[in-house]
Protein backbone atom coordinates (compact mmCIF):
# COMPACT_ATOMS: atom_id res chain seq x y z
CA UNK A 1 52.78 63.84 -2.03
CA UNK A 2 49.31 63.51 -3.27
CA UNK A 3 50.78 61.23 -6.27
CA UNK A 4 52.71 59.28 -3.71
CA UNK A 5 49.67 58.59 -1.79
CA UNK A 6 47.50 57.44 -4.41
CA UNK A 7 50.57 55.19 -5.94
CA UNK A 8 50.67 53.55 -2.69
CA UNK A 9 46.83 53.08 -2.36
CA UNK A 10 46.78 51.99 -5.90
CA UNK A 11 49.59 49.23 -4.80
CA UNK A 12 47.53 48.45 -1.46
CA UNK A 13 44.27 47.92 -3.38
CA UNK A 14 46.16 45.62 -5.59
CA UNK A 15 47.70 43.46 -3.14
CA UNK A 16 44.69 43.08 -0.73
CA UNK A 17 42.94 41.96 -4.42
CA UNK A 18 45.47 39.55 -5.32
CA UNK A 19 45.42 37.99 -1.08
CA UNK A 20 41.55 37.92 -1.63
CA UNK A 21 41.81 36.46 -4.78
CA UNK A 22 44.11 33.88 -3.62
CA UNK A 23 41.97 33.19 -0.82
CA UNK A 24 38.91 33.00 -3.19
CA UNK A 25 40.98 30.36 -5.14
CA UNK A 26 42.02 28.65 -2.12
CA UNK A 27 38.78 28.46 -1.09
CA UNK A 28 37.09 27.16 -4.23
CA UNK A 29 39.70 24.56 -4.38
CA UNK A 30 38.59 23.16 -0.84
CA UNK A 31 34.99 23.63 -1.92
CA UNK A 32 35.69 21.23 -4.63
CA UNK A 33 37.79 19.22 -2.78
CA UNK A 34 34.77 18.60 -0.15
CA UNK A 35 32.14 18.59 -3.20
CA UNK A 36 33.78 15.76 -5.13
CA UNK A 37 34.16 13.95 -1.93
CA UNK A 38 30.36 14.06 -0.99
CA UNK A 39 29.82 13.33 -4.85
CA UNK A 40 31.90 10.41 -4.29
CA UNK A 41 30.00 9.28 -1.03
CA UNK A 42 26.52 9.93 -1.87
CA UNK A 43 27.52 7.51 -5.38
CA UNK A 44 28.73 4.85 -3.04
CA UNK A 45 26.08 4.51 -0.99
CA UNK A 46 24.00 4.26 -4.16
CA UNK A 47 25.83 1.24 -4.94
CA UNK A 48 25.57 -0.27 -1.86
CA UNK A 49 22.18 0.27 -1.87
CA UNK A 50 21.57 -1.15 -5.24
CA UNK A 51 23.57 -4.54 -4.23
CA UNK A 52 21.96 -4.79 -1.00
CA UNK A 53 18.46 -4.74 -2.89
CA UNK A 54 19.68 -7.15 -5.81
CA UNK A 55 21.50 -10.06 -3.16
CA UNK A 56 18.96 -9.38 -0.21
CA UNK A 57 19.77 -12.87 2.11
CA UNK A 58 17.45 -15.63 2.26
CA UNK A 59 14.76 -15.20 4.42
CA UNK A 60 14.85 -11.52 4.59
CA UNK A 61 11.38 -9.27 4.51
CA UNK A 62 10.46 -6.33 2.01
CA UNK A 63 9.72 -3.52 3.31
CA UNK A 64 5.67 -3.00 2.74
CA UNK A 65 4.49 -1.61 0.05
CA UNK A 66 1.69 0.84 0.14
CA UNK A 67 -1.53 -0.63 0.97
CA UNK A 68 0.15 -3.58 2.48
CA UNK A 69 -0.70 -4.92 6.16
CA UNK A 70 0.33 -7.40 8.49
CA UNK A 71 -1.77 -9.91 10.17
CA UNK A 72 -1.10 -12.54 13.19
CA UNK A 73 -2.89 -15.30 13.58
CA UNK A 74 -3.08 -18.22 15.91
CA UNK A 75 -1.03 -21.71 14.22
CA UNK A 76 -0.16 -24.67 16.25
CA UNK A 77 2.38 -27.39 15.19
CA UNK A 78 -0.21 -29.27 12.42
CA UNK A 79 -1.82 -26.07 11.14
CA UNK A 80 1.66 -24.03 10.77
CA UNK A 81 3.72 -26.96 8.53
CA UNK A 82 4.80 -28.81 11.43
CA UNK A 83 7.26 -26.23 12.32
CA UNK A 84 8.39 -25.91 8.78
CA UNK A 85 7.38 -22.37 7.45
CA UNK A 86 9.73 -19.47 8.47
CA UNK A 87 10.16 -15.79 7.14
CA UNK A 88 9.76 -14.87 3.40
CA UNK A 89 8.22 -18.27 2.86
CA UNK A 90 5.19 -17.50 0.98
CA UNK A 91 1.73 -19.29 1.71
CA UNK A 92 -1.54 -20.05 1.51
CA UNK A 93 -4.47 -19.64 3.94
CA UNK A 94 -7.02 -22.67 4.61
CA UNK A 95 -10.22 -22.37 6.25
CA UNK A 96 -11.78 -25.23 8.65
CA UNK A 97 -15.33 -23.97 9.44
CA UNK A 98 -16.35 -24.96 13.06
CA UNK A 99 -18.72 -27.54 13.49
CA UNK A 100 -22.22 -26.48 13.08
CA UNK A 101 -25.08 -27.41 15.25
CA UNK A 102 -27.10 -27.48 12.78
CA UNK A 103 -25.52 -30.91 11.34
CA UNK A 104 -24.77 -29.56 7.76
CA UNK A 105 -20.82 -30.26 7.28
CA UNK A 106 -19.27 -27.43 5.99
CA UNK A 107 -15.94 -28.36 3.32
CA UNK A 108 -12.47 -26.48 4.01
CA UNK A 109 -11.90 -23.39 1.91
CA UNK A 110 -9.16 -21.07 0.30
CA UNK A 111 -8.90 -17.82 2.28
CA UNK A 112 -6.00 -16.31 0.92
CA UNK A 113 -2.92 -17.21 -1.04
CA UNK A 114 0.35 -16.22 -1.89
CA UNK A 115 0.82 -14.50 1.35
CA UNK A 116 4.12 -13.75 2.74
CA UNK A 117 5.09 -15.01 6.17
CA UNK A 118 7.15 -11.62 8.08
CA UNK A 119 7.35 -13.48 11.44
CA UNK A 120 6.78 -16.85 13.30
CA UNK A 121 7.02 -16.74 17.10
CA UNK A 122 6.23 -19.14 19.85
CA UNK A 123 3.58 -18.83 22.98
CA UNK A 124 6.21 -16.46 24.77
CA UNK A 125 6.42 -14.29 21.88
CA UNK A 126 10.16 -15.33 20.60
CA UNK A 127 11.06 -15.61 17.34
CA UNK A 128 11.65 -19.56 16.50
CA UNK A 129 13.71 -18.41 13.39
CA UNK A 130 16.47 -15.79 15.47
CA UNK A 131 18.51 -17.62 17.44
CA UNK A 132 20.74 -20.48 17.29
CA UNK A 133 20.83 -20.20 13.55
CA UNK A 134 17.26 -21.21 12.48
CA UNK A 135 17.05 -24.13 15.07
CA UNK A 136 13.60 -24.51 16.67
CA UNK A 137 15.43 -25.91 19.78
CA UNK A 138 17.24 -22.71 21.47
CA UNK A 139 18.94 -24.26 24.94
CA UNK A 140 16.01 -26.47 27.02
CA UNK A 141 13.19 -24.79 25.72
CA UNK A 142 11.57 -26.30 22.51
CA UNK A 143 10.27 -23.13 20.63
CA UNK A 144 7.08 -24.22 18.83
CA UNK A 145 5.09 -21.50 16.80
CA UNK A 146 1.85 -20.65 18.26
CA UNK A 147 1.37 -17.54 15.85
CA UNK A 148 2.19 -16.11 12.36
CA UNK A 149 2.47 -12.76 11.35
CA UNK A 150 1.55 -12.37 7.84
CA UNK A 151 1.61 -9.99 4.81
CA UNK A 152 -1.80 -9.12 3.58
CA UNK A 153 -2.25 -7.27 0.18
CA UNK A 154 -4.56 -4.60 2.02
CA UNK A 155 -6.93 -4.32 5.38
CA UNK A 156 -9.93 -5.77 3.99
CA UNK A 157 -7.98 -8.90 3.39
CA UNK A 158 -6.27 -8.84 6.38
CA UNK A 159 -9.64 -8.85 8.41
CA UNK A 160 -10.85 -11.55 5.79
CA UNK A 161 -8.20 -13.53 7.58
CA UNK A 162 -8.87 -12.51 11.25
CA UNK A 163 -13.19 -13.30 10.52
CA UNK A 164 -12.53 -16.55 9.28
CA UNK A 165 -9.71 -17.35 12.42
CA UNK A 166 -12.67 -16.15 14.41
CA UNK A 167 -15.29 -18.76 12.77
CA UNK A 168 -13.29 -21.77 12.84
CA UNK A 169 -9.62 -22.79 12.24
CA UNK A 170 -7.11 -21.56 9.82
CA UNK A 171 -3.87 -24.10 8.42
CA UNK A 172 -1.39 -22.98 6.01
CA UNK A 173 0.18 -24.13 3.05
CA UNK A 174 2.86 -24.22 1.52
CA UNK A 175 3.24 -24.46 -2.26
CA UNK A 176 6.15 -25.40 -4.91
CA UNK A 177 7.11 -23.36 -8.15
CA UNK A 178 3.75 -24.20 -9.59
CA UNK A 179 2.10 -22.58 -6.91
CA UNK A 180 -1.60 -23.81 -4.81
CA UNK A 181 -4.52 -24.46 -7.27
């Protein structure tokens, strides 16, 4: 009876190891299953990634780099292009000093160059660029920029920008391949 009992523990232990064993396999397979399918996603958005970095659209803004700030500054029609300048359009700062008492003319200076431009709104804060596909005219209201946001290479430069806006006038400008000399 004793041998009986043990034969048919023997045969129990066997076939709750072969269910569990099964069910491990069952198991791992689903594991694997779910682990080459995460593989699979986490690789495509790598891709997509990668493409949307190399064929970024026109007129679209890095994100800043470290160190990097942004500046706004007051512009009017003459002093911002006539209207012409929009995001990722890269620039240069000019400096018109104020007019002196003291009667010494001061020349126009270089503040900054090779800035990048991340915004350009008008006097009720709206983007010019956002609507109606890039046209400055969205329904009755013309949008005419009255301030620039730009990318400075670091805060000093950035207030650089802002001391000179504060001691006269500031105009951009705009340069080809060959850049502004």
């Amino acid at each position: 009876m004793i041998r009986k009992k043990v034969i048919i523990a023997f045969v129990c232990l066997g076939i709750a190891i072969a269910a569990g064993l099964g069910q491990h396999i069952y198991l791992s397979e689903k594991f694997e299953e779910k682990h080459y399918e995460l593989l699979a996603a986490r690789q495509a958005m790598e891709v997509a990634q990668q493409l949307q970095d190399e064929e970024s659209p026109e007129g679209a803004i890095p994100p800043l780099k470290e160190g990097q700030v942004k500046v706004t500054i007051r512009v009017d029609l003459y002093s911002a292009l006539a209207g012409k300048i929009g995001p990722a359009d890269q620039v240069s700062v000019g400096f018109v000093p104020a007019a002196a008492d003291s009667g010494k003319v001061r020349l126009p200076a270089m503040v900054a160059e090779g800035l990048l431009i991340a915004d350009v709104t008008n006097e009720k804060g709206k983007d010019i660029h956002s609507s109606q596909g890039g046209n400055a005219y969205a329904g009755d209201e013309v949008m005419l920029p009255a301030a620039v946001t730009l990318v400075c290479d670091s805060k000093e430069q950035a207030l650089s920008v802002k001391e000179y806006e504060k001691a006269g006038s500031l105009f951009l400008m705009m340069a080809g391949a060959g850049g502004v000399n």
